[in-house]
N, C-alpha and C. Protein backbone atom coordinates (compact mmCIF):
# COMPACT_ATOMS: atom_id res chain seq x y z
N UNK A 1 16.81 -23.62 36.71
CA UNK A 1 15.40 -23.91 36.53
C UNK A 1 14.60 -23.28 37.67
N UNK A 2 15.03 -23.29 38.63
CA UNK A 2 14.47 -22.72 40.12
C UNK A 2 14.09 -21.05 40.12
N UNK A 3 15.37 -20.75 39.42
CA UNK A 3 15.14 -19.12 39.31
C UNK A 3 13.98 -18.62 37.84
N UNK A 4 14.38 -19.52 36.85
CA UNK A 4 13.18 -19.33 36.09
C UNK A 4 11.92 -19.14 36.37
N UNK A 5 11.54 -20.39 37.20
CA UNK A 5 10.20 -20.70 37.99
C UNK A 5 9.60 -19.48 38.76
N UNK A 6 10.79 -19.33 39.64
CA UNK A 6 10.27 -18.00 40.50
C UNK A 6 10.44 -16.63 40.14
N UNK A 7 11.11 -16.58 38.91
CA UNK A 7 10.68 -15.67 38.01
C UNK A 7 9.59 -15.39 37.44
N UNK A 8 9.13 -16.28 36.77
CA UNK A 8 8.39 -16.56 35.47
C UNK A 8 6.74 -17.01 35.59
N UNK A 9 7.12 -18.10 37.09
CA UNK A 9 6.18 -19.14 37.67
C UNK A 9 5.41 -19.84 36.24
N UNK A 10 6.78 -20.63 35.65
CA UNK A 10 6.49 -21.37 34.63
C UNK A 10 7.68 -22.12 34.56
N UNK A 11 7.54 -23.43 34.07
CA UNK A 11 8.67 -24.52 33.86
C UNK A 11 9.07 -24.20 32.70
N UNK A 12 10.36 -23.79 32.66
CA UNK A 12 11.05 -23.55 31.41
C UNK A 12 11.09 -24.05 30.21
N UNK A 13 10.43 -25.29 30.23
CA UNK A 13 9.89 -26.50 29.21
C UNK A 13 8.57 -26.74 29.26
N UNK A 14 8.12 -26.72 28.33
CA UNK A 14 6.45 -26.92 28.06
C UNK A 14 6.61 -28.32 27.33
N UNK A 15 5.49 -28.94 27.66
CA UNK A 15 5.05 -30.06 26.88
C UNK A 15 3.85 -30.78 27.82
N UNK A 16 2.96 -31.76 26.94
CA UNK A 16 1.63 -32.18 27.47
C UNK A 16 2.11 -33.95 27.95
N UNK A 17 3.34 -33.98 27.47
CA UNK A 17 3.27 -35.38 27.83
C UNK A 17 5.01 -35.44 28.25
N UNK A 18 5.84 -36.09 28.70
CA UNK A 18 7.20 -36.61 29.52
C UNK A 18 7.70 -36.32 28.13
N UNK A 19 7.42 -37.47 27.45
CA UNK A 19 8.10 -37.29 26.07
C UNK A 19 8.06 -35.91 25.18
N UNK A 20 7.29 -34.92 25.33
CA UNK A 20 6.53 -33.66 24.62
C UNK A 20 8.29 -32.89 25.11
N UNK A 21 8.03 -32.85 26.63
CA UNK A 21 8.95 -32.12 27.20
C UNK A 21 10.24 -32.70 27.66
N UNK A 22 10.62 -33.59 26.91
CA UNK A 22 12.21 -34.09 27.15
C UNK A 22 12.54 -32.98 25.69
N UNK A 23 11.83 -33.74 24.88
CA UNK A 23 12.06 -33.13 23.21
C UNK A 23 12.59 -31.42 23.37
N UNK A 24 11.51 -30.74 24.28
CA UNK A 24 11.44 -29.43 24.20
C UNK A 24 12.81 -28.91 24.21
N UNK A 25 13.16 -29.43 25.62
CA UNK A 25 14.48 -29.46 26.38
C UNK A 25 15.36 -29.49 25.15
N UNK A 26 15.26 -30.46 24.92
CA UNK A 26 16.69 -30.99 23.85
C UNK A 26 16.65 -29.95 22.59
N UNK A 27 15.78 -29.39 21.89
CA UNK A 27 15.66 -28.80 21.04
C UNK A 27 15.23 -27.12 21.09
N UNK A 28 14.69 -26.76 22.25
CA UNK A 28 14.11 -25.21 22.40
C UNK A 28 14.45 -24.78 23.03
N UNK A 29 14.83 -23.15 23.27
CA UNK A 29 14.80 -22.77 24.22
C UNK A 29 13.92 -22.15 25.30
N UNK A 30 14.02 -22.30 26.37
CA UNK A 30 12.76 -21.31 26.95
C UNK A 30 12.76 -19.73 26.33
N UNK A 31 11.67 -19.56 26.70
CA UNK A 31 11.33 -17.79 26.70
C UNK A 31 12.25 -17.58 27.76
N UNK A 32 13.01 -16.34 27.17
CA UNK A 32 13.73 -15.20 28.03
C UNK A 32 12.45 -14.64 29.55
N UNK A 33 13.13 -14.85 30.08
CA UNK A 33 12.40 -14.17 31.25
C UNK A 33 11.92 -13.02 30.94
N UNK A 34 12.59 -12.02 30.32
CA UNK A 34 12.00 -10.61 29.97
C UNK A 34 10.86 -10.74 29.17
N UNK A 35 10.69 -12.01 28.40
CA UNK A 35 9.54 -11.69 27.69
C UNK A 35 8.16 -11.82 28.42
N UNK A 36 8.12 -13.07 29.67
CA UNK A 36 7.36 -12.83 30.47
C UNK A 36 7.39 -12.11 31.89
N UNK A 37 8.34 -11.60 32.24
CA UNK A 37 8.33 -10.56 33.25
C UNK A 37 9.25 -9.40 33.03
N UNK A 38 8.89 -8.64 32.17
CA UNK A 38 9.56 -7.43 31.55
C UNK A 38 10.48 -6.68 32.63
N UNK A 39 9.70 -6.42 33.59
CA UNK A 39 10.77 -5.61 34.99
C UNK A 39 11.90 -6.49 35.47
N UNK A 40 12.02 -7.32 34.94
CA UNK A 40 13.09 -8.68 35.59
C UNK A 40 14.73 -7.79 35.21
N UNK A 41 15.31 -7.88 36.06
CA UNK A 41 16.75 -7.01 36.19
C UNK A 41 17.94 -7.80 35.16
N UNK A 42 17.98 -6.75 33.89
CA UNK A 42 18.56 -7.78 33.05
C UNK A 42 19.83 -8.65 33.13
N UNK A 43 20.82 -8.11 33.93
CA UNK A 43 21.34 -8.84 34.46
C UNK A 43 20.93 -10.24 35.28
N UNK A 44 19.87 -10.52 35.70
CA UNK A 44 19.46 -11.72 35.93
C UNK A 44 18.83 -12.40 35.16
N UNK A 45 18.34 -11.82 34.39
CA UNK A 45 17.62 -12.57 32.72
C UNK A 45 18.94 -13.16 32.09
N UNK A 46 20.14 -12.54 32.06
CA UNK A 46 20.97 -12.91 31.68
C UNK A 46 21.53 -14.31 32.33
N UNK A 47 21.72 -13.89 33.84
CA UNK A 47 21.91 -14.95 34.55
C UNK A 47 21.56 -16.20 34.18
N UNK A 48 19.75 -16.17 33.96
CA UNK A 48 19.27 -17.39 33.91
C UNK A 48 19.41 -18.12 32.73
N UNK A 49 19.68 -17.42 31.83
CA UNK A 49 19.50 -17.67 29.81
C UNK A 49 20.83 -18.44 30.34
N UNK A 50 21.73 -17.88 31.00
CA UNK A 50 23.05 -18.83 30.95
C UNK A 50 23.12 -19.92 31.36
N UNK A 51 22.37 -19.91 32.51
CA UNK A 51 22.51 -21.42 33.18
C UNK A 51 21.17 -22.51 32.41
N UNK A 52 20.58 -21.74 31.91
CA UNK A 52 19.74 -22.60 30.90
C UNK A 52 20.21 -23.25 29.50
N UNK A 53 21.39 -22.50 29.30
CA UNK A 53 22.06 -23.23 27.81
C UNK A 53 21.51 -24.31 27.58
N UNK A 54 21.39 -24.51 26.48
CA UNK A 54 21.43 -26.33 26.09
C UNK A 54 23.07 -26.42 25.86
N UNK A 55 23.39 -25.72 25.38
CA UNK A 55 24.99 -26.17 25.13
C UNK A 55 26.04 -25.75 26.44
N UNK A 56 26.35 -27.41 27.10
CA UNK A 56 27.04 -27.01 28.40
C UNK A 56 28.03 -26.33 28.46
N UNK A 57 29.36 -26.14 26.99
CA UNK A 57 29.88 -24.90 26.99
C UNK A 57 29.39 -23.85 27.09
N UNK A 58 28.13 -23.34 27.22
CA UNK A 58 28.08 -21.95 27.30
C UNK A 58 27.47 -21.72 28.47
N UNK A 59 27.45 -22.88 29.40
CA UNK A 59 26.54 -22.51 30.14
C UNK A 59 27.78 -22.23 31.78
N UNK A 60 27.57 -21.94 32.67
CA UNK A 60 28.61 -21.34 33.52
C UNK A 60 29.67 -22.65 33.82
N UNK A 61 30.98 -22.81 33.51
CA UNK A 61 31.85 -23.83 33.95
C UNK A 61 32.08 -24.25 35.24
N UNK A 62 31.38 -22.95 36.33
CA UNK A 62 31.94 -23.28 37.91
C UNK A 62 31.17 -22.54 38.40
N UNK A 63 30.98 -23.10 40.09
CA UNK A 63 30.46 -21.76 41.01
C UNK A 63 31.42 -20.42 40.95
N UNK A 64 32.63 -20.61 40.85
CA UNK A 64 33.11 -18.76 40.81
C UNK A 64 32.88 -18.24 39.79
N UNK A 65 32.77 -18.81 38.92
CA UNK A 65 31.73 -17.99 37.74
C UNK A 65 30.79 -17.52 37.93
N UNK A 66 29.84 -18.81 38.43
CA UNK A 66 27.87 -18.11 39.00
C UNK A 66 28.46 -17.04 39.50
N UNK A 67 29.27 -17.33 40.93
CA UNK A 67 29.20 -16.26 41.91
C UNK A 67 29.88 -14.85 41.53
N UNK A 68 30.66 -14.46 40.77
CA UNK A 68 31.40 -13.63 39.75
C UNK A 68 30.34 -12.78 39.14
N UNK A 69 29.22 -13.28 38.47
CA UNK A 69 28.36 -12.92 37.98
C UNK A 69 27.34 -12.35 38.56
N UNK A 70 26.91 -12.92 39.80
CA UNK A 70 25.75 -12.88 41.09
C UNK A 70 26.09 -11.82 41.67
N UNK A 71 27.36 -11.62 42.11
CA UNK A 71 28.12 -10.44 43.63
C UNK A 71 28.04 -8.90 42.94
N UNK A 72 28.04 -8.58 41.75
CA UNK A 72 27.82 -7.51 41.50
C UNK A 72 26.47 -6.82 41.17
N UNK A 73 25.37 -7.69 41.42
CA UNK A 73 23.92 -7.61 41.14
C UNK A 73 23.08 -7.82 42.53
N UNK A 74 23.94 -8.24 43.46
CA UNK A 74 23.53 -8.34 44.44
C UNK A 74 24.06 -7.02 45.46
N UNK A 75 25.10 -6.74 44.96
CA UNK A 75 25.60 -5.64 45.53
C UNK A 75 24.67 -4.62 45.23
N UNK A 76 24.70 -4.18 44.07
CA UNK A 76 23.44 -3.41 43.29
C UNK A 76 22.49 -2.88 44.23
N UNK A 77 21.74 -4.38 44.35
CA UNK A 77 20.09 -4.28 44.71
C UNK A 77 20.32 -3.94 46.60
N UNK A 78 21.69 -4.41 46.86
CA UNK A 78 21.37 -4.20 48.45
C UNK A 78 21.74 -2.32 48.46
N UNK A 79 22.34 -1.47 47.65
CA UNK A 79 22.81 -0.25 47.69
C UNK A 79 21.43 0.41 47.37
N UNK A 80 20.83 0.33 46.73
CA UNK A 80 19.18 0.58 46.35
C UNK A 80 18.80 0.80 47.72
N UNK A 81 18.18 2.01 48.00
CA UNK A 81 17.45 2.09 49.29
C UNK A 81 15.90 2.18 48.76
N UNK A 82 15.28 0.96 49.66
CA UNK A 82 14.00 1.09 49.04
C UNK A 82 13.58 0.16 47.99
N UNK A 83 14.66 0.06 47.59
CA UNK A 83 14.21 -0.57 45.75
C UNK A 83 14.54 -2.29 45.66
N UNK A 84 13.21 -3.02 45.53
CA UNK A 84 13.59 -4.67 44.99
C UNK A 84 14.34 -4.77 44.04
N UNK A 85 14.66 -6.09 44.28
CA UNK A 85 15.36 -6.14 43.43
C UNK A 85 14.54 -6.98 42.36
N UNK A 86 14.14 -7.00 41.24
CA UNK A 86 12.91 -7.90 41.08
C UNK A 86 13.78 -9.26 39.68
């Protein structure tokens, strides 16, 4: 949810009332990051769609997973001279 946010700078769940946005949760998914920040490195769009699952099977089983996933995107952006990683 954190990386969404500071992606997106939007709560991954919309709703006008507690109850609006439990529902959301349980039933929607957020917007893909790419749809609101197109330059977003798809590998981290990916990232986040995962840890956003609604379905906790699909969503990462462990930190050496996150981190499995993370170390080669981070490697990436630090070999980039010059270049954010956005």
């Amino acid at each position: 949810v954190i990386a969404y946010e500071m992606i997106t700078k939007q709560f991954p769940v919309q709703g006008d009332t507690d109850i609006e946005v439990l529902e959301s949760k349980i039933s929607v998914d957020p917007p893909d990051v790419r749809e609101l920040r197109p330059e977003t490195h798809e590998d981290i769009a990916n990232f986040v769609r995962k840890c956003l699952a609604r379905d906790p099977k699909k969503r990462f089983q462990s930190c050496d997973d996150l981190i499995a996933v993370l170390t080669p995107v981070i490697t990436e952006a630090r070999s980039r001279s010059g270049e954010v990683l956005q």
